[in-house]
Protein backbone atom coordinates (compact mmCIF):
# COMPACT_ATOMS: atom_id res chain seq x y z
CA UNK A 1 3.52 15.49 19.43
CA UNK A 2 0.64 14.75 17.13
CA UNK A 3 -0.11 16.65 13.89
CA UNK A 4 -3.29 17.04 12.62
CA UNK A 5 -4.50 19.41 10.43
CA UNK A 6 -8.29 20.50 10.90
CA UNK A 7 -8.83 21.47 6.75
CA UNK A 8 -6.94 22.09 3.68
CA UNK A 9 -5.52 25.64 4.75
CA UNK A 10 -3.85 24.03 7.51
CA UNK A 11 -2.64 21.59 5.23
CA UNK A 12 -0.49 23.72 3.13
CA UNK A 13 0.65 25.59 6.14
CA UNK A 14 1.77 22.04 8.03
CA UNK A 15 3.83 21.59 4.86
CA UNK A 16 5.58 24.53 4.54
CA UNK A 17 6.90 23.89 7.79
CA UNK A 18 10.56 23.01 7.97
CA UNK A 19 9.86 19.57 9.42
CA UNK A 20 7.27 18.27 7.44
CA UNK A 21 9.48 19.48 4.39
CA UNK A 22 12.58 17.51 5.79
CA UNK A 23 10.39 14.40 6.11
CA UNK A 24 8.48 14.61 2.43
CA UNK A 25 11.67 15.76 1.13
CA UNK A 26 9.29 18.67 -0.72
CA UNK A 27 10.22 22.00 -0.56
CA UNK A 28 7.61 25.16 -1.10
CA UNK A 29 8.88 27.36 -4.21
CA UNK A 30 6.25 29.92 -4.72
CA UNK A 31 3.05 30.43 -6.54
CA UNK A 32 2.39 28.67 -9.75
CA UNK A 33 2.43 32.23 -12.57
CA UNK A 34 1.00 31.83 -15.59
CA UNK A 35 2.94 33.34 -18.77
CA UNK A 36 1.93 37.15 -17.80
CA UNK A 37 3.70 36.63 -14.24
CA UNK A 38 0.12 36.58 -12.63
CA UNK A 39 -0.78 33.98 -9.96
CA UNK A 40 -2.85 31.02 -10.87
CA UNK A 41 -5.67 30.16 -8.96
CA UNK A 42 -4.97 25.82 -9.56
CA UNK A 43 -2.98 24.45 -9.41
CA UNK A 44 -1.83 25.84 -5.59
CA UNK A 45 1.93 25.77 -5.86
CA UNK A 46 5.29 25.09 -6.99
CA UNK A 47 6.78 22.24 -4.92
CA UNK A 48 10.57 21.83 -5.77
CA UNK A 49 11.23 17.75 -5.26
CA UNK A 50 14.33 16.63 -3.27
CA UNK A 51 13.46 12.77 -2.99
CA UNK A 52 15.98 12.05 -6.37
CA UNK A 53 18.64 14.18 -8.08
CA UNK A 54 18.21 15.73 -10.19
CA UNK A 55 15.57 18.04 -8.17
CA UNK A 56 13.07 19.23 -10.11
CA UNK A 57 10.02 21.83 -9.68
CA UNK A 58 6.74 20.16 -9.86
CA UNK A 59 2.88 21.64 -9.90
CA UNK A 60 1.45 20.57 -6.51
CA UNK A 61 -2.13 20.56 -5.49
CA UNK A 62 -3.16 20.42 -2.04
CA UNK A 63 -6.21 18.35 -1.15
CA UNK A 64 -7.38 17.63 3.03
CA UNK A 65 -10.04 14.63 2.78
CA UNK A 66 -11.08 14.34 -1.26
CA UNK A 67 -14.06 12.35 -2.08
CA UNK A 68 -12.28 11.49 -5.42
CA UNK A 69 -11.45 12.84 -8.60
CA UNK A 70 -14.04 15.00 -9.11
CA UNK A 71 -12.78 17.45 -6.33
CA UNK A 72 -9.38 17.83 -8.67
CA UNK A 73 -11.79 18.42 -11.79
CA UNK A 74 -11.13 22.43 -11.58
CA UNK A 75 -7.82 22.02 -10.52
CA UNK A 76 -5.95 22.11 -13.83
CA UNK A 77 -2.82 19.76 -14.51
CA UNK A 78 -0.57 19.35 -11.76
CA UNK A 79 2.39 16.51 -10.95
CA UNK A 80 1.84 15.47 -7.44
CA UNK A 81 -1.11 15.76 -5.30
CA UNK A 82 -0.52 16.24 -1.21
CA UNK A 83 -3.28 14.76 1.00
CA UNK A 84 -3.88 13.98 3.98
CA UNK A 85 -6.50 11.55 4.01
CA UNK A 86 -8.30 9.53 1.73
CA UNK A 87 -12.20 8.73 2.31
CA UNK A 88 -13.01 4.92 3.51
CA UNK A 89 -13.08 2.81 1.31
CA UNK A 90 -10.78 4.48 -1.49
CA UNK A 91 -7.57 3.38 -1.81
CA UNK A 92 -4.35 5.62 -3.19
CA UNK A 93 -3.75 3.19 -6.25
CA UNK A 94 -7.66 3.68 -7.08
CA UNK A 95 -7.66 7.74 -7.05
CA UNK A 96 -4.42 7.81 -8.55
CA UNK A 97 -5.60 5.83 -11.62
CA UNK A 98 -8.43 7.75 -11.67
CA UNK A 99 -6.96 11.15 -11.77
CA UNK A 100 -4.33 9.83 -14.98
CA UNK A 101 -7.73 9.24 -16.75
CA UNK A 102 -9.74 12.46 -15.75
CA UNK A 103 -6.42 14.54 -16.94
CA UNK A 104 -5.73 12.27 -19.95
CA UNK A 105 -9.43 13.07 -21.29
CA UNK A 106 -9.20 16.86 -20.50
C-alpha cells in the first residue's frame, strides 16, 4: 500500500492516523490555545514526542511541498516542522538552517 497525500490537509489527516503515529513516534495532542484558551491559527498543533523519554509536547507545523522559508514566515514559532516533500534542489539541512535564522531574527 502506497501513501500519498494529494495537499497539506491530507497531510495532517495521514498523521493523525494510528500508523503513521507508530512509525514517527508523534502523537496528535490538540490545538495549540493561546493564554485565553482560544485556538491559534499557527502554529497547527500540539504534537506530543515519543522518540526519547522524557516525552514532551512540542508546537508542530504542517507543511505538504514548501518552497522554503518564506512559506513558514506567518507561521509563528513552532519546534518541529512535518513535511512531506521538499522542492528539487533544496535539501533538509539547507531549510532547516534557514528557518533557525528567519525565527532567530523575528
Amino acid at each position: 500500500m502506497i501513501f500519498r497525500p494529494s495537499d497539506e490537509m491530507s497531510l495532517r489527516h495521514l498523521f493523525s492516523t494510528s500508523y503513521a503515529q507508530e512509525i514517527l513516534r508523534l502523537s496528535y495532542v490538540g490545538p495549540v490555545l493561546n493564554p485565553a484558551g482560544m485556538i491559534e491559527s499557527s502554529p497547527d498543533c500540539i504534537v506530543l514526542d515519543r522518540r526519547k523519554s522524557p516525552f514532551r509536547p512540542l508546537r508542530c507545523e504542517f507543511k505538504f511541498i514548501p518552497l522554503g522559508k518564506e512559506d513558514f514566515a506567518h507561521n509563528g514559532m513552532f519546534d518541529i516542522a512535518i513535511i512531506w516533500n521538499l522542492q528539487k534542489g533544496q535539501t533538509k539541512d539547507q531549510l532547516l538552517n534557514d528557518l533557525l535564522q528567519q525565527n532567530a531574527l523575528n
